[in-house]
Protein backbone atom coordinates (compact mmCIF):
# COMPACT_ATOMS: atom_id res chain seq x y z
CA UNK A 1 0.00 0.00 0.00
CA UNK A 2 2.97 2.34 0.87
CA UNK A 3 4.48 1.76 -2.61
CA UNK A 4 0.71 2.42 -4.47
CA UNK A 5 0.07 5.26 -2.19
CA UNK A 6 3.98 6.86 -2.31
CA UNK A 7 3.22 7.39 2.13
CA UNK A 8 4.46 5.89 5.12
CA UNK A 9 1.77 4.22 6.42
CA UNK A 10 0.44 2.90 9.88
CA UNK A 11 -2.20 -0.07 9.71
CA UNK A 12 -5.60 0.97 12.10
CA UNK A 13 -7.68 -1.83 11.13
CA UNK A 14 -9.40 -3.85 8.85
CA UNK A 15 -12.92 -6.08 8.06
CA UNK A 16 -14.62 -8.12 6.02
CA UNK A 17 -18.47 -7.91 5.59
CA UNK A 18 -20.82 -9.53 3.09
CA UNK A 19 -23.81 -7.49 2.09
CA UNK A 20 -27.37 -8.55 1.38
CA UNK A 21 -29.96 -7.59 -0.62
CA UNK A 22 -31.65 -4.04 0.36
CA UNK A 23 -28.48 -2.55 1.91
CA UNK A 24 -27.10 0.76 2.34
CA UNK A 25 -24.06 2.62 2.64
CA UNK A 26 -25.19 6.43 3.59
CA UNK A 27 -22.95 9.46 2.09
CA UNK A 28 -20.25 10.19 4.94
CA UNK A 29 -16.66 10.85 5.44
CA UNK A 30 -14.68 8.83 7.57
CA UNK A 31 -13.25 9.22 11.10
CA UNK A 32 -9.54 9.56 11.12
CA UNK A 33 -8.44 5.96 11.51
CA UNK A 34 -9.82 5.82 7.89
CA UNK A 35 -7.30 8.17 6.69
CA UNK A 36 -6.52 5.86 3.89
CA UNK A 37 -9.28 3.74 3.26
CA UNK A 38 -9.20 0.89 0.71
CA UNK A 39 -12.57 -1.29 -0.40
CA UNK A 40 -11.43 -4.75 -2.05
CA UNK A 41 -14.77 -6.42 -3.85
CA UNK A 42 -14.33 -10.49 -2.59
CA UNK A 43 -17.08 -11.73 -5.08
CA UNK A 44 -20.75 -11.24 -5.90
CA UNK A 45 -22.82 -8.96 -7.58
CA UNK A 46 -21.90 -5.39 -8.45
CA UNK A 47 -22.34 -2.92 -5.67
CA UNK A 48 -20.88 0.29 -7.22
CA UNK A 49 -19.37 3.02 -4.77
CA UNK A 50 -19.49 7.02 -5.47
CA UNK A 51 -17.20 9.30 -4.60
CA UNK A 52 -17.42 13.27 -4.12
CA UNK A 53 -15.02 15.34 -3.70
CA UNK A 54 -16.44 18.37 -3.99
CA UNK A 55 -15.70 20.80 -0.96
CA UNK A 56 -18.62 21.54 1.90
CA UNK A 57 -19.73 18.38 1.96
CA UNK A 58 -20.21 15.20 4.60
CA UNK A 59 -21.97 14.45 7.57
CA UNK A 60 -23.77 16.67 10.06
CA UNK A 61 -21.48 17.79 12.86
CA UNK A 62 -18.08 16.26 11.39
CA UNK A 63 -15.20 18.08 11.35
CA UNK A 64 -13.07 17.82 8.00
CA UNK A 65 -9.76 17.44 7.90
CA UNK A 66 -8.93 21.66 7.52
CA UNK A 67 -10.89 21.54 10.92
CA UNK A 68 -13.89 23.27 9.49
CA UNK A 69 -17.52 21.89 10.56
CA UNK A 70 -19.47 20.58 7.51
CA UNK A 71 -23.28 20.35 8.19
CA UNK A 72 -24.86 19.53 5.56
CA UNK A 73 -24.66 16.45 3.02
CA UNK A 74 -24.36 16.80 -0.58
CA UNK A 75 -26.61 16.02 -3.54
CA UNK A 76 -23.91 15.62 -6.12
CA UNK A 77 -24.16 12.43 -7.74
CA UNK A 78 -20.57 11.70 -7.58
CA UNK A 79 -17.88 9.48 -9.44
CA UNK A 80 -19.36 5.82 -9.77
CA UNK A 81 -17.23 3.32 -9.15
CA UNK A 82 -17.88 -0.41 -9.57
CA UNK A 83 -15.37 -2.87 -8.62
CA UNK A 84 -14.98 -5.94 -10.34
CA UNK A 85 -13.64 -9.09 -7.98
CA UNK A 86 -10.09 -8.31 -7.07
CA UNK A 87 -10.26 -5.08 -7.99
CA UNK A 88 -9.19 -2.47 -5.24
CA UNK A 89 -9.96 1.22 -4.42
CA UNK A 90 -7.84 3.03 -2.11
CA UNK A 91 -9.30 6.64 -1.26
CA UNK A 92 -8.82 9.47 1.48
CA UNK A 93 -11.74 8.45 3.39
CA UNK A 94 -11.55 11.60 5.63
CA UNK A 95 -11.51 13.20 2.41
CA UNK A 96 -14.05 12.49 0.47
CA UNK A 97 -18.06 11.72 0.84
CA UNK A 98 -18.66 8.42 -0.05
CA UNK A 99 -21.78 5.62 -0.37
CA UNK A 100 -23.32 3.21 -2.03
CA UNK A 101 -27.04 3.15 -2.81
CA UNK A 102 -29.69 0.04 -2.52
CA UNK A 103 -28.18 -2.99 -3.08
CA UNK A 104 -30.48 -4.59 -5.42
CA UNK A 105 -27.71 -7.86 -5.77
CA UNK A 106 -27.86 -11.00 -3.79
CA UNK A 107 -24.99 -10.52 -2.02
CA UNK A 108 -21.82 -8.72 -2.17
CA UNK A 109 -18.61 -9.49 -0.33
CA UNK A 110 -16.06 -6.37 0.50
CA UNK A 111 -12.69 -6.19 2.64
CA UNK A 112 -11.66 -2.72 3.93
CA UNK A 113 -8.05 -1.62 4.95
CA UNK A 114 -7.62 1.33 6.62
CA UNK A 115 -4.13 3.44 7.50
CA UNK A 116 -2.77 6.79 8.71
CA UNK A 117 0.24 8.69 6.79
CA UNK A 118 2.60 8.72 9.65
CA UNK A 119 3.20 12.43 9.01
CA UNK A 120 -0.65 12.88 10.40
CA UNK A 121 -1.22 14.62 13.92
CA UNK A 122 -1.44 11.56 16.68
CA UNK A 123 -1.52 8.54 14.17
CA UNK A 124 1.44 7.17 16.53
CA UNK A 125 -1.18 7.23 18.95
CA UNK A 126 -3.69 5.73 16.37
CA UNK A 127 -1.98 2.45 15.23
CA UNK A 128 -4.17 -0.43 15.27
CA UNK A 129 -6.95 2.23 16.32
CA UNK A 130 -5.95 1.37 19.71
CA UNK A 131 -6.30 -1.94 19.96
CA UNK A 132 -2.94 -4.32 21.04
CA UNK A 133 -2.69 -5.63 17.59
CA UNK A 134 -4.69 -5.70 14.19
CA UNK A 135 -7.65 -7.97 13.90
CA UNK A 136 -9.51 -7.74 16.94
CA UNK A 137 -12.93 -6.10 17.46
CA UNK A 138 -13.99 -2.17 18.68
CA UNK A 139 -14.41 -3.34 22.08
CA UNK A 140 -10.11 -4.24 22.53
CA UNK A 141 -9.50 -0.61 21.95
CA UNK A 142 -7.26 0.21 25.22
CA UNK A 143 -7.10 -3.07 26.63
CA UNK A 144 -3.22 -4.57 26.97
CA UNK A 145 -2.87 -7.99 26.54
C-alpha cells in the first residue's frame, strides 16, 4: 500500500463484511483511523461506490480534515465506481463523501483496509486504532494484553 500510495503508512484496522440484498451505505466521510481507506470487492454482484469530492460536503457535525464543521450532506451524484472481484480502491476516506445506494444484488462481499500517513497529527497514537494488535474487534480498543 505504501508503494501504491507513495506514504508511510500505519495499519488501524481492517474487516470483512458480506452485504445482502436491500443494503445501504449512507454518504459520509470517515473518522480519522480511515485516513486511507481501501474497499477490495471479494465476489458477488456489483455494488458500485461514489465518490465526491467536492468541498462543503459530509456528515452533520463532522469536522473535515482543515478543521472546518461541515453540516450539511451533498446532492452531487458523484464518481461511480464499480469494482470488479479483485479489484481495489484506495481513497482518502476523511476526504471524500462516499456511499453506495440500494443494493439490489444478492450478495456482495467487500474487505476494507484502513491506514494513517505517519506524518498525520497523533496517528502514533492511532496504530491499530488502539487496539494491542490488528484484527480484533472495537471493544479491545485500550485493553493490553
Amino acid at each position: 500500500m505504501q508503494k501504491h500510495t507513495g506514504l508511510k503508512l500505519s495499519e488501524t484496522y481492517s474487516y470483512a463484511r458480506i452485504y445482502k440484498k436491500g443494503d445501504v451505505l449512507n454518504r459520509h466521510k470517515d473518522r480519522f483511523s480511515c485516513e486511507i481507506s481501501t474497499t477490495m470487492n471479494l465476489g458477488g454482484d456489483d455494488w458500485p461506490i461514489y465518490l465526491e469530492n467536492k468541498k462543503n460536503v459530509g456528515i452533520p457535525d463532522t469536522l473535515g480534515p482543515d478543521g472546518k464543521k461541515y453540516t450539511a450532506k451533498s446532492t452531487n451524484e458523484g464518481k461511480k465506481i464499480t469494482l470488479k472481484p479483485g479489484d481495489m480502491l484506495v481513497y482518502k476516506g476523511m476526504m471524500l463523501e462516499h456511499w453506495r445506494e440500494v443494493f439490489l444484488g444478492e450478495d456482495c462481499a467487500q474487505v476494507f483496509l484502513h491506514y494513517n500517513d505517519v506524518k498525520s497529527k497523533d496517528a502514533d497514537k492511532n496504530i491499530f486504532d488502539g487496539r494491542p494488535h490488528l484484527g480484533l474487534p472495537a471493544w479491545f480498543k485500550g485493553m493490553k494484553l
